[in-house]
N, C-alpha and C. Protein backbone atom coordinates (compact mmCIF):
# COMPACT_ATOMS: atom_id res chain seq x y z
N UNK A 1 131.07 162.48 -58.94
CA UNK A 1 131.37 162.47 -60.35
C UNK A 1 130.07 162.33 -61.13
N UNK A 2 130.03 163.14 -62.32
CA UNK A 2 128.98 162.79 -63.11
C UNK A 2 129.32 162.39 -64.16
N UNK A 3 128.75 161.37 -65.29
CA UNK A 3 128.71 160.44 -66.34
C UNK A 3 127.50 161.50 -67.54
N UNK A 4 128.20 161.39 -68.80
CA UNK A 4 126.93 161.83 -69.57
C UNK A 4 127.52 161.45 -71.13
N UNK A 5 126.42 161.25 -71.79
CA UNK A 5 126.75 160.54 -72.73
C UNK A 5 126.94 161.80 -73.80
N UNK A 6 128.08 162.17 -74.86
CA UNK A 6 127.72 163.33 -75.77
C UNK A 6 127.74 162.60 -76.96
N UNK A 7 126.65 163.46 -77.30
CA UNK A 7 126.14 163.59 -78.79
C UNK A 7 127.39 163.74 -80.11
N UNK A 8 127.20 164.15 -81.29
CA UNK A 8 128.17 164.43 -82.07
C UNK A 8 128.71 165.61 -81.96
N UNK A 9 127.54 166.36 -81.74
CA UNK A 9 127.74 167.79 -81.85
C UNK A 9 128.67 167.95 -80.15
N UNK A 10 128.79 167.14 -79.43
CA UNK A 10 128.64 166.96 -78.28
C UNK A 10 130.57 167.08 -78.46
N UNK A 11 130.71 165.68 -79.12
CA UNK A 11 131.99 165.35 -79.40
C UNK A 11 132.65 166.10 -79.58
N UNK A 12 132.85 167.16 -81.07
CA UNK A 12 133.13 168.39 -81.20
C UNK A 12 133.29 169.33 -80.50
N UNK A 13 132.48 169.77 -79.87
CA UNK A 13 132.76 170.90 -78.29
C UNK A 13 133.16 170.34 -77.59
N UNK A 14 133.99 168.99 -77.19
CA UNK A 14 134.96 169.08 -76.19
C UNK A 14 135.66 167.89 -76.62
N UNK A 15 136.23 168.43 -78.03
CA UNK A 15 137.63 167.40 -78.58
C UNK A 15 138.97 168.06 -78.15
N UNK A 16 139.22 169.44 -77.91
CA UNK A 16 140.26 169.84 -76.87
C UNK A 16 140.31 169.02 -75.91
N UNK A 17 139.48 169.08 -75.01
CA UNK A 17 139.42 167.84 -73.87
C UNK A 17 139.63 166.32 -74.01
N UNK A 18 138.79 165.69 -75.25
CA UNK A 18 139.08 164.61 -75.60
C UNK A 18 140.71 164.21 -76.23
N UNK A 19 140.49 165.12 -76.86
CA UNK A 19 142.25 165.39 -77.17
C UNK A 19 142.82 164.86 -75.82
N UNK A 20 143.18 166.10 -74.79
CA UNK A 20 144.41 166.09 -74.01
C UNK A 20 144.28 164.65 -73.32
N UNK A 21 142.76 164.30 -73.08
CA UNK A 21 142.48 162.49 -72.16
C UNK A 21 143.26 161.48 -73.00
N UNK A 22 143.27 161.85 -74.38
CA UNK A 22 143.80 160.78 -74.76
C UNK A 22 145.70 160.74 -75.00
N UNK A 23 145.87 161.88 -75.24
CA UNK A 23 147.60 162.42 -75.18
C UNK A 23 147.79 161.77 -73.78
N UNK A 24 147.12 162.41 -72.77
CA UNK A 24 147.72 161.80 -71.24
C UNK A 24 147.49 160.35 -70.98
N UNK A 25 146.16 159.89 -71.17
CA UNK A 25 146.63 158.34 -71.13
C UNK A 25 147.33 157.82 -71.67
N UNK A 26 147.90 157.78 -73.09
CA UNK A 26 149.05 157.19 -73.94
C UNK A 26 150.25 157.46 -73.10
N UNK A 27 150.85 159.09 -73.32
CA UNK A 27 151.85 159.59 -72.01
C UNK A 27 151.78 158.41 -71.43
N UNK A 28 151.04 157.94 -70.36
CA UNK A 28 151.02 157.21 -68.88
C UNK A 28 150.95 155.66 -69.19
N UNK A 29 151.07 155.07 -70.34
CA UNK A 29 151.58 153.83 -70.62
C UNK A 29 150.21 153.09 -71.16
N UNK A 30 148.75 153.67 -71.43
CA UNK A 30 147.76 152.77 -71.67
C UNK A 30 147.83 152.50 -73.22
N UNK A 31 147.68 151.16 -73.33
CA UNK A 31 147.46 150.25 -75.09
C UNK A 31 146.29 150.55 -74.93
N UNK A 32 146.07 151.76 -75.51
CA UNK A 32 144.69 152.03 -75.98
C UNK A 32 144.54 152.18 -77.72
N UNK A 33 145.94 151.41 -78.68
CA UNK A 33 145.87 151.50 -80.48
C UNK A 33 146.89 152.33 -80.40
N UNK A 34 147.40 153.28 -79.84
CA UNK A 34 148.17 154.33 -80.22
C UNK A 34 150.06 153.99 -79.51
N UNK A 35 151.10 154.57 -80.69
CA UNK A 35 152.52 154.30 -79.89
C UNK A 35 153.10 155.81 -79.96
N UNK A 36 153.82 155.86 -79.08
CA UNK A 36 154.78 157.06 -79.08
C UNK A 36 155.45 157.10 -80.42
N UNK A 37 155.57 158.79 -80.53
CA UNK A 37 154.83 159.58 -80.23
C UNK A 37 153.56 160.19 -81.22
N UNK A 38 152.86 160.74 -79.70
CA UNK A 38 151.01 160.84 -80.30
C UNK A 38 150.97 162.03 -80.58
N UNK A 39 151.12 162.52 -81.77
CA UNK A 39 150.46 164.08 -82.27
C UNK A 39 149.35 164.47 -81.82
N UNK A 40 149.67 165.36 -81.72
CA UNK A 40 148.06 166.09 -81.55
C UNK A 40 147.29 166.30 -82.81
N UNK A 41 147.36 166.23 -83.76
CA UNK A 41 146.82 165.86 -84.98
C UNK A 41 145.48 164.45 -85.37
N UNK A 42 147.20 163.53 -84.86
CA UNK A 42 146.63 161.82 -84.82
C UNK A 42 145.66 161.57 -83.55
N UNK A 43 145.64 162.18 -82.48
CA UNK A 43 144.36 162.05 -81.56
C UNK A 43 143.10 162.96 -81.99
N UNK A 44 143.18 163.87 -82.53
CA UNK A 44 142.45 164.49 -83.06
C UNK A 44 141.45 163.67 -84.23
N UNK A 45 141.86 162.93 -85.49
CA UNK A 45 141.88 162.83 -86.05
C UNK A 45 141.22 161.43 -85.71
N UNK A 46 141.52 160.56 -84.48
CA UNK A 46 140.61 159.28 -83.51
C UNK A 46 139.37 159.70 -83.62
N UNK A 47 139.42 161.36 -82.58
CA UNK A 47 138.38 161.59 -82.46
C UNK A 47 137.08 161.98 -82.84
N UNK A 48 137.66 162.44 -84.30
CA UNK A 48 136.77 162.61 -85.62
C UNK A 48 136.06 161.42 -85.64
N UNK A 49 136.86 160.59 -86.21
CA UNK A 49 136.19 158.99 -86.10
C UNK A 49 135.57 158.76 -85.26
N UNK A 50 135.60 158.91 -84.07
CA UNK A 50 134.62 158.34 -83.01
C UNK A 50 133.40 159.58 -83.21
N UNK A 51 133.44 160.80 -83.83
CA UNK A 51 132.30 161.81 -83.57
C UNK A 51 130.76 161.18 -85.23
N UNK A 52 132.07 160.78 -85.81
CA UNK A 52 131.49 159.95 -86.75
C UNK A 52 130.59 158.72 -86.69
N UNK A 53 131.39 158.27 -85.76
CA UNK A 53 130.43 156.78 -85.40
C UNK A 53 129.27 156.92 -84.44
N UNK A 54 129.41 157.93 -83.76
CA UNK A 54 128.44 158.69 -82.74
C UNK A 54 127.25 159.42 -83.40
N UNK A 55 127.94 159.86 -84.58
CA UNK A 55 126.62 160.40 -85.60
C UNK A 55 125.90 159.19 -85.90
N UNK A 56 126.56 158.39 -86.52
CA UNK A 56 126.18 157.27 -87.43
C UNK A 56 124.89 156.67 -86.17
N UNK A 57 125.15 156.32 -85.27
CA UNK A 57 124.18 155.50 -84.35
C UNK A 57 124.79 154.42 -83.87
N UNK A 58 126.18 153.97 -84.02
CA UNK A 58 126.93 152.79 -84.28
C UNK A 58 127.76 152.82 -82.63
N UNK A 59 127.97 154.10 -82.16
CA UNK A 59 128.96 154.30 -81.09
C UNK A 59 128.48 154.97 -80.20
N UNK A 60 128.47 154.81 -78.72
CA UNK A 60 127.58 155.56 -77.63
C UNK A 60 129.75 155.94 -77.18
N UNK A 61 129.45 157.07 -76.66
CA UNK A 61 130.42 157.90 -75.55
C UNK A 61 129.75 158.53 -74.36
N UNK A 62 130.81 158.21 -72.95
CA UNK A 62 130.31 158.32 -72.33
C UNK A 62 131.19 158.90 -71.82
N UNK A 63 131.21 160.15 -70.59
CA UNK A 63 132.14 160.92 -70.50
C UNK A 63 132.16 161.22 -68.78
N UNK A 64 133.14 161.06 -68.08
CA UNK A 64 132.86 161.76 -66.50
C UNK A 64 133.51 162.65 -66.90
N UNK A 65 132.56 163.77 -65.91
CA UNK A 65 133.05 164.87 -65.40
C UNK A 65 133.73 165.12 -63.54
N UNK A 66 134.46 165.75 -63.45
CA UNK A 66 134.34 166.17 -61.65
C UNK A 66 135.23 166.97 -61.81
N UNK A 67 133.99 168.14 -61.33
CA UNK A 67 134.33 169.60 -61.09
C UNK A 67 134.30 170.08 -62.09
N UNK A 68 133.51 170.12 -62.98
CA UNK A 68 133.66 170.41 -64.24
C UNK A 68 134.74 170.08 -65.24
N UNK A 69 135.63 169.54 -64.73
CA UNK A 69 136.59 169.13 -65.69
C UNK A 69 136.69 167.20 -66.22
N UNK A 70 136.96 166.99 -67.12
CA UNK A 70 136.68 165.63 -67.92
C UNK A 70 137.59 165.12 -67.28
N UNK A 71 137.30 163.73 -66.68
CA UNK A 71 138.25 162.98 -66.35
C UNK A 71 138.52 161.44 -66.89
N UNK A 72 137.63 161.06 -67.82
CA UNK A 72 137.43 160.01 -68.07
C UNK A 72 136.39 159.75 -69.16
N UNK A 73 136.70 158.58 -70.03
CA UNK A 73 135.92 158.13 -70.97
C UNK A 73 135.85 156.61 -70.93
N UNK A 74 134.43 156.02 -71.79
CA UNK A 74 134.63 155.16 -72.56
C UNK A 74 133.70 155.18 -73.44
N UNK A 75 133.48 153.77 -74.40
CA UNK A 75 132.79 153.99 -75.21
C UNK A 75 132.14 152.56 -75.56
N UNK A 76 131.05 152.45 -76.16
CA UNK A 76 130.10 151.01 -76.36
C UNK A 76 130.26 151.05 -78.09
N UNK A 77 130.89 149.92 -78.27
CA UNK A 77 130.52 150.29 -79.94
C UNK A 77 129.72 149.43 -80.56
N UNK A 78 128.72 149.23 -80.90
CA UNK A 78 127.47 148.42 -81.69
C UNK A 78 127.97 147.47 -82.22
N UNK A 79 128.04 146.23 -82.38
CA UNK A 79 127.40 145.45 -83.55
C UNK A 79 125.93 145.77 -84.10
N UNK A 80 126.62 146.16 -85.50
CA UNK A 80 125.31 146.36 -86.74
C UNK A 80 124.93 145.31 -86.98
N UNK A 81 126.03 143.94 -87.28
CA UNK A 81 125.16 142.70 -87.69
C UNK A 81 124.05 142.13 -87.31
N UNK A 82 122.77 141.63 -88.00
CA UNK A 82 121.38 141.22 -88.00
C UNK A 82 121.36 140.03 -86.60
N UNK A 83 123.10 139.49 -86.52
CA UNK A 83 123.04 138.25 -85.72
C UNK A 83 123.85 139.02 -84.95
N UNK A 84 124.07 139.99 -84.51
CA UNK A 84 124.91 140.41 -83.30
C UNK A 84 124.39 141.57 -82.49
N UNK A 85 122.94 141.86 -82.83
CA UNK A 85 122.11 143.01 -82.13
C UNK A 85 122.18 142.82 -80.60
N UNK A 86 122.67 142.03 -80.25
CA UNK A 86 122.34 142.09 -78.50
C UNK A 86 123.85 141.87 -78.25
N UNK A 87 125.17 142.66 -78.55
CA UNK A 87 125.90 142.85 -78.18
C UNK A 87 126.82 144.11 -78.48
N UNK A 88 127.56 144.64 -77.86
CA UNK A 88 128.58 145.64 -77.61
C UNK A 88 129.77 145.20 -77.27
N UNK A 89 130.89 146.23 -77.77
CA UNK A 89 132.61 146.11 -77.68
C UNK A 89 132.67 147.61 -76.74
N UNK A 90 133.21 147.16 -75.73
CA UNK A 90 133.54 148.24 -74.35
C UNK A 90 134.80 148.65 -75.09
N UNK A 91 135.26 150.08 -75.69
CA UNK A 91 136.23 150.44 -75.78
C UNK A 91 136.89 151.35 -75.30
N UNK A 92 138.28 151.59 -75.09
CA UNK A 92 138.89 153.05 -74.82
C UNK A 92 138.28 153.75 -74.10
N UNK A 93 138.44 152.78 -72.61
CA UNK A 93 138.07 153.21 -71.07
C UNK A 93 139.53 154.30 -71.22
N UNK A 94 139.42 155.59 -70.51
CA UNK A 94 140.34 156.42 -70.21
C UNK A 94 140.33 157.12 -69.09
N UNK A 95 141.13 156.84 -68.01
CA UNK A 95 141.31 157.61 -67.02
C UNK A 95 142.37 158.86 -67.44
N UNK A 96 142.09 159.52 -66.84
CA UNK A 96 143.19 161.31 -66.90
C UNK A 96 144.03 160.11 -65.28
N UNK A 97 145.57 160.27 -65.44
CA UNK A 97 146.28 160.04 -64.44
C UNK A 97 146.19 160.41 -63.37
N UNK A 98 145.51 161.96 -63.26
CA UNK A 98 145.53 162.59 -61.73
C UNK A 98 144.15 162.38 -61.80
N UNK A 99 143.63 161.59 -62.21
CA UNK A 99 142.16 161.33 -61.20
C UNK A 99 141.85 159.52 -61.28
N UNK A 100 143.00 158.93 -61.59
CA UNK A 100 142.98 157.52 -60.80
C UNK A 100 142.81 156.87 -59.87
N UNK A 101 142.48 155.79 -59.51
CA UNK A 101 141.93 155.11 -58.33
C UNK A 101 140.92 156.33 -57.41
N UNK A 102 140.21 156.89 -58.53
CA UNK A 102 138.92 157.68 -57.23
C UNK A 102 137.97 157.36 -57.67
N UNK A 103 137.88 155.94 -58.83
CA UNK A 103 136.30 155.61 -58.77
C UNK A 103 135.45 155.89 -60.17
N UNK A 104 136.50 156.83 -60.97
CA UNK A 104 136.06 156.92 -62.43
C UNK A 104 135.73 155.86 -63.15
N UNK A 105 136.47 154.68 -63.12
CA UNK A 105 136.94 153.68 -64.41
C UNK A 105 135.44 152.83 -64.15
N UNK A 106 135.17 152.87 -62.45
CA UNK A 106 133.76 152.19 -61.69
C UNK A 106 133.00 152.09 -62.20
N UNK A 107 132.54 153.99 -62.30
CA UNK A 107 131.55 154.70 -62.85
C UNK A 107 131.18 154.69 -63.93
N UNK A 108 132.35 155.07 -64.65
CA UNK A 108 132.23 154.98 -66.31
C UNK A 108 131.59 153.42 -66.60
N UNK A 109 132.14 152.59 -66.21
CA UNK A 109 131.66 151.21 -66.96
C UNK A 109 130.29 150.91 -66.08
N UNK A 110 129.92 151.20 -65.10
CA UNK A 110 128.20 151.14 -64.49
C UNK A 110 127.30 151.81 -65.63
N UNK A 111 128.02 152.73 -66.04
CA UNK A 111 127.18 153.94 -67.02
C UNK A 111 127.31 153.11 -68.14
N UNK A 112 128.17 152.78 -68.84
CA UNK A 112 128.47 151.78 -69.91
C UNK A 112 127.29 150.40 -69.70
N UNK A 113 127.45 149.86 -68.81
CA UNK A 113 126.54 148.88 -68.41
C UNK A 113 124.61 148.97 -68.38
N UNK A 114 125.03 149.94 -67.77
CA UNK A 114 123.28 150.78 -67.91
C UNK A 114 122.41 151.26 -68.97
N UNK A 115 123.84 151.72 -69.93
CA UNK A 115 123.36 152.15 -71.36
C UNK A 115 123.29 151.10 -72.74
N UNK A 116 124.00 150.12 -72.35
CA UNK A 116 124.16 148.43 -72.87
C UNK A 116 122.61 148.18 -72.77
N UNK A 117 122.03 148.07 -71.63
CA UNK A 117 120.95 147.18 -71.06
C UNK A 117 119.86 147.94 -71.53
N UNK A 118 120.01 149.32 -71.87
CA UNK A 118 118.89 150.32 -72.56
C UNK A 118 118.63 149.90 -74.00
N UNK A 119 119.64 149.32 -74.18
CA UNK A 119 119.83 149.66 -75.66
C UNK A 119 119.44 147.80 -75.91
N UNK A 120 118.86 147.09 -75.01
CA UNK A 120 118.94 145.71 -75.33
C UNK A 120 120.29 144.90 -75.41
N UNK A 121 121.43 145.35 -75.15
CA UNK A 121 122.59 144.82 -75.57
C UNK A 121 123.27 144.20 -74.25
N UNK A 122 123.25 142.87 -74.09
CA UNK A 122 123.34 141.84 -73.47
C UNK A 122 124.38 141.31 -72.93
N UNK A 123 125.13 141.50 -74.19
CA UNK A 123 126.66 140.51 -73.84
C UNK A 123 127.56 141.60 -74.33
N UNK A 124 128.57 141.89 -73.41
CA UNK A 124 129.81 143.12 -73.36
C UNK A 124 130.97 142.28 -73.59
N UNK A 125 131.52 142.65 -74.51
CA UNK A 125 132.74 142.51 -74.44
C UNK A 125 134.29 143.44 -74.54
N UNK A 126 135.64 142.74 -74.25
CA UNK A 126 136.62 143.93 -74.57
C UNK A 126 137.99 143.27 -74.32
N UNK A 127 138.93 144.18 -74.68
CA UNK A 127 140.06 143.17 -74.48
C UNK A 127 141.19 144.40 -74.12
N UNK A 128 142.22 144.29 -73.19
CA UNK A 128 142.76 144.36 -72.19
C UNK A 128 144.27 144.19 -72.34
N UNK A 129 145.49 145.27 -72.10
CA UNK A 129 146.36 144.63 -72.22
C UNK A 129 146.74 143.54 -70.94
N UNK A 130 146.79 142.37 -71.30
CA UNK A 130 147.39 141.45 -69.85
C UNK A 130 148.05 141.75 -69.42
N UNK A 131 147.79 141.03 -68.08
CA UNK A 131 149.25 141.55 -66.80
C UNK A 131 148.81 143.75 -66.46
N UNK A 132 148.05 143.88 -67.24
CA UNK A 132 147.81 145.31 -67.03
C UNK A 132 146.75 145.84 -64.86
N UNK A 133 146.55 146.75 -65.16
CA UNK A 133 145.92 146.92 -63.44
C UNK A 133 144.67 147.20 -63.99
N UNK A 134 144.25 146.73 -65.27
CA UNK A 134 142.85 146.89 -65.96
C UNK A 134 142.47 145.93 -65.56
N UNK A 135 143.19 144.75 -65.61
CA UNK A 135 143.00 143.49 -65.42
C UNK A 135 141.99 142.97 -63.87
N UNK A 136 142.51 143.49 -62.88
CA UNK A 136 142.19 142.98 -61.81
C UNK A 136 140.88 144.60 -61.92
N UNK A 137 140.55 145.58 -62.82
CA UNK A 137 139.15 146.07 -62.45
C UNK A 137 137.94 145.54 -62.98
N UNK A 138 138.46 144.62 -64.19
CA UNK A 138 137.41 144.16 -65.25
C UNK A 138 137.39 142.95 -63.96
N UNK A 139 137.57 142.00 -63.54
CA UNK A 139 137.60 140.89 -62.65
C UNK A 139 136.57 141.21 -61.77
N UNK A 140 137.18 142.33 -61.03
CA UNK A 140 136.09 142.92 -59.72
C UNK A 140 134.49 143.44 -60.22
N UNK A 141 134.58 143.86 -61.71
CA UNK A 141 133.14 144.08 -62.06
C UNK A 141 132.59 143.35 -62.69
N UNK A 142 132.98 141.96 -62.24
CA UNK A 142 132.01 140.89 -62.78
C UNK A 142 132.31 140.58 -64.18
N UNK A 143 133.70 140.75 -64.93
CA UNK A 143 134.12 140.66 -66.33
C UNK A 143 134.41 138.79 -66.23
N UNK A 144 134.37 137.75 -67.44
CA UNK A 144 134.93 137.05 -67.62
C UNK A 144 135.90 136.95 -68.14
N UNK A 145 137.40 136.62 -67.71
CA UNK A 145 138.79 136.37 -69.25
C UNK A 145 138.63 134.97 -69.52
N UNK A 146 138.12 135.20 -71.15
CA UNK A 146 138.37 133.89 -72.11
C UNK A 146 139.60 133.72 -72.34
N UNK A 147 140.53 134.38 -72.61
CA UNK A 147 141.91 133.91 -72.60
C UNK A 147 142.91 135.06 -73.11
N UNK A 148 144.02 134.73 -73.67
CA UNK A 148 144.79 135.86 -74.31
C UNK A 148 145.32 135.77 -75.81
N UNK A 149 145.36 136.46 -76.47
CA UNK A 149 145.97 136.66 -77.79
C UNK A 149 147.67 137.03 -77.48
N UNK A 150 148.45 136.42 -77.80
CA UNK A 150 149.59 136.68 -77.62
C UNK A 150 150.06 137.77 -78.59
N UNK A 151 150.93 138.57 -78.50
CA UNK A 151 151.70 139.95 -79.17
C UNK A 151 151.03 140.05 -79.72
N UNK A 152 149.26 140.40 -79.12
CA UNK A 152 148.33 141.11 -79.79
C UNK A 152 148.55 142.47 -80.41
N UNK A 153 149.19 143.23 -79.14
CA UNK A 153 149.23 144.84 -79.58
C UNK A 153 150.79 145.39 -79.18
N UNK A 154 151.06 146.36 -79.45
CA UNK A 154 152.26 147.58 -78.92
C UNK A 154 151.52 148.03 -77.54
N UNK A 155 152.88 148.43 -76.92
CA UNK A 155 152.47 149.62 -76.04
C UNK A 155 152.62 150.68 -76.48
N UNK A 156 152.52 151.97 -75.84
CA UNK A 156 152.63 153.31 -76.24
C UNK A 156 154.54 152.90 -76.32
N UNK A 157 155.35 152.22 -75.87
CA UNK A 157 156.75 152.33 -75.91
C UNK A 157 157.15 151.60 -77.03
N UNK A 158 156.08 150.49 -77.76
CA UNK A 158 156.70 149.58 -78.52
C UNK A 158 156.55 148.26 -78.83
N UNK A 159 156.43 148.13 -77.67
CA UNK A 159 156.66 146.39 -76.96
C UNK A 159 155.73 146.14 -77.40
N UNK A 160 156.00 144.68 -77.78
CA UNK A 160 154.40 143.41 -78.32
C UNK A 160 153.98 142.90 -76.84
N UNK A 161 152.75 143.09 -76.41
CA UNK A 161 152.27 142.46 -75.80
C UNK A 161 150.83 141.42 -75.87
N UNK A 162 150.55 140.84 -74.83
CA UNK A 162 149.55 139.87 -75.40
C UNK A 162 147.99 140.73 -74.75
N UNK A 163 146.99 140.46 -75.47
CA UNK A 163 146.11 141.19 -75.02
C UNK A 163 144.96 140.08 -73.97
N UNK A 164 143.81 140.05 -73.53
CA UNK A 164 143.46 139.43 -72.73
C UNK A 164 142.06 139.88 -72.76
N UNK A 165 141.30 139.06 -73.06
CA UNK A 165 139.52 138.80 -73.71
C UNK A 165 138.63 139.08 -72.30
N UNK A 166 137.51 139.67 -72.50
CA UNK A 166 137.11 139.64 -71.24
C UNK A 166 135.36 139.59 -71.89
N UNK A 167 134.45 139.41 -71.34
CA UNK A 167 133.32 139.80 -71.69
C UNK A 167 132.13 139.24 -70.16
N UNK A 168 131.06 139.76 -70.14
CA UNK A 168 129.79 139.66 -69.30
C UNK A 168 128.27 140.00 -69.71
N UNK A 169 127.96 138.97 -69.30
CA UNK A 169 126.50 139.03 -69.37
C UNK A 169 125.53 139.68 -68.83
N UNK A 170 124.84 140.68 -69.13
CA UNK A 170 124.09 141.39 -68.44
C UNK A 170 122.92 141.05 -68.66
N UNK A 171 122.49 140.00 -69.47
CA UNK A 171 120.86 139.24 -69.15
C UNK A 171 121.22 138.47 -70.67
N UNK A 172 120.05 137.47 -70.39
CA UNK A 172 120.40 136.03 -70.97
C UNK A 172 118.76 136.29 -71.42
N UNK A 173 118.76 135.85 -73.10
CA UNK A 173 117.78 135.92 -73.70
C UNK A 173 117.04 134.56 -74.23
N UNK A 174 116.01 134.44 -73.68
CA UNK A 174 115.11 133.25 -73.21
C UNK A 174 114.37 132.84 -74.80
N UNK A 175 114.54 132.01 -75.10
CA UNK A 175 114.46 131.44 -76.38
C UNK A 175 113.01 131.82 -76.74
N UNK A 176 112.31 132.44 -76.29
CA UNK A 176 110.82 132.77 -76.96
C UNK A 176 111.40 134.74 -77.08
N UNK A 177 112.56 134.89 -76.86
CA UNK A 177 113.01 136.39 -77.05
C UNK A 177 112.49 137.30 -75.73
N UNK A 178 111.87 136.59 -74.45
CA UNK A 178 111.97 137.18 -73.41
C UNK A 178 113.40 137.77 -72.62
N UNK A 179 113.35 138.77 -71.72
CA UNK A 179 114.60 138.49 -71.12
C UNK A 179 114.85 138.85 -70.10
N UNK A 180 115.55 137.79 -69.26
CA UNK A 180 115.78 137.37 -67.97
C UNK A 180 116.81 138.26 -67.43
N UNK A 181 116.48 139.16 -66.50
CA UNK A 181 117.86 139.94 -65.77
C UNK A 181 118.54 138.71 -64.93
């Protein structure tokens, strides 16, 4: 699998694609903001926004491919604040259903992680529907859960569920502004 980060212009030439990743993950039950049913309009219309924030400098996307075809996303979104420069919000990890458990969700967030640590950005965070099988991947890659927000969000069906905090440190900044991997 390959990982690559697109540009704005990037975004745009493959929002068909971004489109259908995000129709099929909703389809397949992920609280990724969105409830049944998802227009193709209203994912469209995400993805503007995210091509926006990608212009802006505010939002990194990161995209697998295998076999040329997209199988997966996520995305790092900045803190702009003066007191929050050394952190990122991991958002809207997306697996395509038929390419689950082969190692995408891995990849994508190593790439996420790698591009965090480029960018100086230290402390990751994200939040999760609980009780979800997100749960036990954020665990295995070294995620912390601070706890849960109860009937944080909908599912794509409806339901209030509680969401579940996670965040990790990828280097700890040494009070003279050195920093320690």
């Amino acid at each position: 699998m390959q990982v690559r980060m697109l540009d704005a212009p990037g975004v745009a030439a493959h929002g068909a694609q971004l489109r259908g990743l995000l129709l099929d993950a909703v389809a397949h039950g992920a609280s990724v903001g969105f409830v049944m049913p998802l227009g193709e309009d209203a994912a469209d219309a995400y993805w503007r926004d995210v091509q926006d924030a990608v212009a802006a400098g505010t939002r990194i996307l990161l995209v697998g491919w295998r076999d040329h075809v997209m199988v997966g996303t996520v995305q790092l979104d900045l803190c702009t604040k003066p007191n929050g420069l050394n952190r990122a919000e991991v958002q809207k990890l997306l697996v395509h259903s038929g390419a689950r458990r082969l190692g995408v969700a891995t990849a994508l967030m190593a790439a996420a992680e790698m591009q965090a640590l480029a960018l100086r950005r230290g402390l990751l965070f994200l939040d999760t529907e609980a009780g979800s099988n997100a749960e036990a991947l954020y665990a295995r890659l070294g995620y912390t859960k601070v706890g849960e927000l109860p009937e944080y969000c909908a599912t794509p069906g409806g339901a209030w569920r509680a969401t579940a905090i996670y965040y990790k440190t990828l280097f700890v900044r040494e009070r003279q502004g050195a920093l320690r991997a």
